[in-house]
Protein backbone atom coordinates (compact mmCIF):
# COMPACT_ATOMS: atom_id res chain seq x y z
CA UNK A 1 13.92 -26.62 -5.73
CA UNK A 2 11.94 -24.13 -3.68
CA UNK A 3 8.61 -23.07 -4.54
CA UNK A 4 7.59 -19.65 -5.33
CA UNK A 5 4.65 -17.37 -5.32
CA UNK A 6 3.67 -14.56 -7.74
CA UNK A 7 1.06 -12.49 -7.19
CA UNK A 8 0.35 -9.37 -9.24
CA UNK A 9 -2.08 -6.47 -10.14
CA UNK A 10 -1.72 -5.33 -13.71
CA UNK A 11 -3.68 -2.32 -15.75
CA UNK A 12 -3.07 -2.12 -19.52
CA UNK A 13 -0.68 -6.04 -19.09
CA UNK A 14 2.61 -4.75 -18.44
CA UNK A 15 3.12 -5.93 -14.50
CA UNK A 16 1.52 -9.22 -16.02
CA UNK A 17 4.34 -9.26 -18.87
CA UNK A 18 6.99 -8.72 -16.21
CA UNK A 19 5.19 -10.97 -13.44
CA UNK A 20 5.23 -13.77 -16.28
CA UNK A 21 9.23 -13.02 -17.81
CA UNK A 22 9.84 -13.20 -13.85
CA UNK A 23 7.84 -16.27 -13.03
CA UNK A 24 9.78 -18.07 -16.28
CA UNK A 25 13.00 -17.09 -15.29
CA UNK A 26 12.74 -18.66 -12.12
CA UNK A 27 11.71 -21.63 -13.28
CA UNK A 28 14.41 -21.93 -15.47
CA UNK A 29 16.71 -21.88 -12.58
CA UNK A 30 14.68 -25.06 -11.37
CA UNK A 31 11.97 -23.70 -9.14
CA UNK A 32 8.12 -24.39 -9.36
CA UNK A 33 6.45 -21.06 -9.85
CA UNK A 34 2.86 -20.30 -9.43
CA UNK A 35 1.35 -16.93 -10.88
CA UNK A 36 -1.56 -15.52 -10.13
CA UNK A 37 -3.10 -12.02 -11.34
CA UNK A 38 -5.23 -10.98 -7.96
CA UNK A 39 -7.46 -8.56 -10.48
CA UNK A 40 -9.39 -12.21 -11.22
CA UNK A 41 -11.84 -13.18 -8.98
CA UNK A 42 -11.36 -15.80 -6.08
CA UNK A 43 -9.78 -15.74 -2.77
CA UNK A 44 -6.35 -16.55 -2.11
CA UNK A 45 -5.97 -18.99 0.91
CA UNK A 46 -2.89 -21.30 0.43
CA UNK A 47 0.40 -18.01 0.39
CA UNK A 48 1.62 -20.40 3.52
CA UNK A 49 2.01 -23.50 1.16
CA UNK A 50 5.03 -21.67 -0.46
CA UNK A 51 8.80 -21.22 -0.04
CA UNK A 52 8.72 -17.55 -1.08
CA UNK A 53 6.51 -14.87 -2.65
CA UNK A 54 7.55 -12.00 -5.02
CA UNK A 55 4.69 -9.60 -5.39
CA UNK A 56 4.32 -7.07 -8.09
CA UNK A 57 2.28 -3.95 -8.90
CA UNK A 58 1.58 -0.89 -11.26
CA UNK A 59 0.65 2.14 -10.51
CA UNK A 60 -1.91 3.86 -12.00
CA UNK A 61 -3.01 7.47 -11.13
CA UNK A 62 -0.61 7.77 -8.68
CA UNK A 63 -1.43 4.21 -6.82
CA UNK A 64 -1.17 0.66 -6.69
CA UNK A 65 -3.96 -1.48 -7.12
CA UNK A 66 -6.33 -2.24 -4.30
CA UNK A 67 -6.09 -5.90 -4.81
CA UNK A 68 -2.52 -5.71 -4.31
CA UNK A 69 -2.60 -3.59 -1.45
CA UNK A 70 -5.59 -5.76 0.42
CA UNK A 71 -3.19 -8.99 -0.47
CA UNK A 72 -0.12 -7.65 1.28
CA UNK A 73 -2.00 -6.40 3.98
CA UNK A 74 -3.71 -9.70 4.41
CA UNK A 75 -0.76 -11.67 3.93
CA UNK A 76 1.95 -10.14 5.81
CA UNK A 77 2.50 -11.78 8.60
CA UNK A 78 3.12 -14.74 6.56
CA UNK A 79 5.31 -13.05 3.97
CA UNK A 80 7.46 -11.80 6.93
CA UNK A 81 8.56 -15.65 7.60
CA UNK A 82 9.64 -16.33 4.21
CA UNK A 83 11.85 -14.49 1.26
CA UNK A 84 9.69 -11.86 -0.42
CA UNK A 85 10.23 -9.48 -2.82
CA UNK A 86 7.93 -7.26 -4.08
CA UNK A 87 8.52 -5.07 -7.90
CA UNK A 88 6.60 -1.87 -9.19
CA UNK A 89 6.00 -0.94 -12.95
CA UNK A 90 5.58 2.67 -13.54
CA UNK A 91 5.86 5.40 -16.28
CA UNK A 92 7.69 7.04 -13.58
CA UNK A 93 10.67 4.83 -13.49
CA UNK A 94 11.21 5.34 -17.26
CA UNK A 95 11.75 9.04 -16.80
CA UNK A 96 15.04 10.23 -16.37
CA UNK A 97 13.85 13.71 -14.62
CA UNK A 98 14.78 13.08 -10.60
CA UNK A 99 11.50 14.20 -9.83
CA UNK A 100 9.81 11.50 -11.60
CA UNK A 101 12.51 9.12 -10.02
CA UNK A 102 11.82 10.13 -6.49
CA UNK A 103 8.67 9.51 -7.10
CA UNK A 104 8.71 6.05 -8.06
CA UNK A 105 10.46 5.39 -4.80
CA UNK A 106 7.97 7.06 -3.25
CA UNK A 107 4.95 5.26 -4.12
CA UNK A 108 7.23 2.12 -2.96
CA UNK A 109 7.95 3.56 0.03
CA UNK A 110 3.64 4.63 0.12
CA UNK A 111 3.08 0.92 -0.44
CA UNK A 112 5.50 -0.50 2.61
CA UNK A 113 3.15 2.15 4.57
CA UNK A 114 0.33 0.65 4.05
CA UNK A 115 0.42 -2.53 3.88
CA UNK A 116 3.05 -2.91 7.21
CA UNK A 117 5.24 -5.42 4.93
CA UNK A 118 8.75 -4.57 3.89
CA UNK A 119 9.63 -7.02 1.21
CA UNK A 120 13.47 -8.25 0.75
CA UNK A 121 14.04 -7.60 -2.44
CA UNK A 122 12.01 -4.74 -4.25
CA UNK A 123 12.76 -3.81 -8.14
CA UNK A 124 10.80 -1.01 -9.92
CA UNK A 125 10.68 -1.09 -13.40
CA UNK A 126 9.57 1.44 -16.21
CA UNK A 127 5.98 0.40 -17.94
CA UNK A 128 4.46 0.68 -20.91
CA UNK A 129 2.33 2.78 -23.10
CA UNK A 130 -0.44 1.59 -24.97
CA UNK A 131 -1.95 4.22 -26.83
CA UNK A 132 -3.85 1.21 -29.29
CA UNK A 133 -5.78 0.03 -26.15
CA UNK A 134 -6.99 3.74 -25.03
CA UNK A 135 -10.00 5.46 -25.48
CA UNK A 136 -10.07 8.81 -26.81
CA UNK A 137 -10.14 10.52 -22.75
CA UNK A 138 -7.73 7.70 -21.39
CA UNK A 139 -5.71 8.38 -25.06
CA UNK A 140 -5.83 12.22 -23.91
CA UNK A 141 -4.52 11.97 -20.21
CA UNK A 142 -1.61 9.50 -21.02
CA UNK A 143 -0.42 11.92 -24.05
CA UNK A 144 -0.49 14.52 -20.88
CA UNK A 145 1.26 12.36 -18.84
CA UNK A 146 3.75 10.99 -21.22
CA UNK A 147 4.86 14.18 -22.50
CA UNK A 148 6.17 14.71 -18.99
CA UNK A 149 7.44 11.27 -18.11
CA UNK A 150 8.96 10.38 -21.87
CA UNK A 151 7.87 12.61 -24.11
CA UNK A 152 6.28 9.81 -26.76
CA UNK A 153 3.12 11.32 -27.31
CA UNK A 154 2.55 10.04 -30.85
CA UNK A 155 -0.30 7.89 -30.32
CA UNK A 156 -0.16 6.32 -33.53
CA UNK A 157 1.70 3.41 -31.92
CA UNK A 158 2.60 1.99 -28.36
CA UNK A 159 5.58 2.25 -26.64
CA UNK A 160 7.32 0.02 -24.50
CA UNK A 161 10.06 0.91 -22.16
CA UNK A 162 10.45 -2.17 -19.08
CA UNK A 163 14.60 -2.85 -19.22
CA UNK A 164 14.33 -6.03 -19.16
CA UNK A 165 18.41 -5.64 -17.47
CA UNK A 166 17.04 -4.43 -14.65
CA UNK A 167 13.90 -7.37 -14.23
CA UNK A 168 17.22 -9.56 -14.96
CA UNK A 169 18.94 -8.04 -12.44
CA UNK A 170 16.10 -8.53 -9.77
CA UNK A 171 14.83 -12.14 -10.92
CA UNK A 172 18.83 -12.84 -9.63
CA UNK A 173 18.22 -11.08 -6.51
CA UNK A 174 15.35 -13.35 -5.80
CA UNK A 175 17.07 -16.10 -6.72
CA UNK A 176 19.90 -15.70 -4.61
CA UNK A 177 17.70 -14.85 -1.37
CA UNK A 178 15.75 -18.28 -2.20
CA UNK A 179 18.73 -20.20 -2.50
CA UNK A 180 20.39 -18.42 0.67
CA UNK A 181 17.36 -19.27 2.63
CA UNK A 182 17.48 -23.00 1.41
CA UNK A 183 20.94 -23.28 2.40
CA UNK A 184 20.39 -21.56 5.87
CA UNK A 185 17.30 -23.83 6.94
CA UNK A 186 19.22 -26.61 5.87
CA UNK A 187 22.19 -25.72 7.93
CA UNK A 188 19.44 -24.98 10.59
CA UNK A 189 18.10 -28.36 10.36
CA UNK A 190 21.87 -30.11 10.68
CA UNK A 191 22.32 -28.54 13.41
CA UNK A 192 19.16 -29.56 15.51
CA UNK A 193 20.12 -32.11 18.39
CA UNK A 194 18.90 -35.49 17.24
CA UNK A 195 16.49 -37.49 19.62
């Protein structure tokens, strides 16, 4: 059993649903998981007490959020000696226009910029739209932005498109690095000279 890190940034809850479905799913496959959404106040201090970390972020007017940013800056060096992974939710990834696909990869690729880590594993995953949680400008801008990205811009009801496949798909390519790692350290250790 390895212990694993989450550490997320949500807006309107959707990284949190996904950081959560993650975090369950891993410890269904018999690892201790601790989540924690860095929008909450307190400091961080303890990312070195874990076996891995899996990071994940929205973006919101073309960005991540700060916290998430500052965290992965901050943490790096540490995440760089252990499996990470890092996932991005994003209207963009639910589009099926290339543009909007590029640039989903693009604000991943924005994110490895800044914050000098370059995660292991990285899933993006299409978000959410909450048009029962807006206020009438926020309501206005996302019915902008939606027409382009999905084209749901009845905002008599909320809309939901995460493939929860694809957070499947990447909760076993977490998985598998963990485990890989566990077996390597332990082949590591068998191999050390005995005194």
């Amino acid at each position: 059993m390895s212990t694993i890190f989450i550490a997320y940034g949500t807006g309107e809850g959707q990284t949190a649903k996904v950081a959560d479905h993650v975090a369950t799913e891993l410890a269904a496959r018999g690892h201790e998981v601790t989540t924690r959404d860095l929008g909450e106040p307190g400091d961080v201090d303890d990312v070195d007490a874990f076996d891995a970390v899996v990071v994940g972020a929205s973006i919101h007017v073309g960005k991540h959020q700060g916290e998430v940013v500052d965290f992965a800056s901050e943490w790096r060096d540490v995440l760089a000696t252990r499996p990470s992974a890092f996932f991005q939710v994003s209207l963009s990834s639910a589009s099926t226009d290339p543009d909007r696909q590029a640039d989903a990869a693009r604000y991943v690729d924005e994110f490895r910029e800044a914050t000098g880590w370059h995660p292991d594993v990285v899933g993006g995953f299409a978000g959410a739209i909450r048009y029962s949680k807006y206020g009438f400008l926020k309501r206005f801008m996302m019915k902008r932005i939606a027409k382009d990205a999905t084209g749901d811009t009845d905002a008599s009801k909320d809309y939901e498109y995460t493939d929860w496949e694809d957070v499947a798909s990447f909760v076993d390519a977490v998985d598998a690095l963990v485990d890989r790692e566990v077996v390597e350290e332990t082949d590591r250790r068998m191999e050390e000279p005995r005194s």
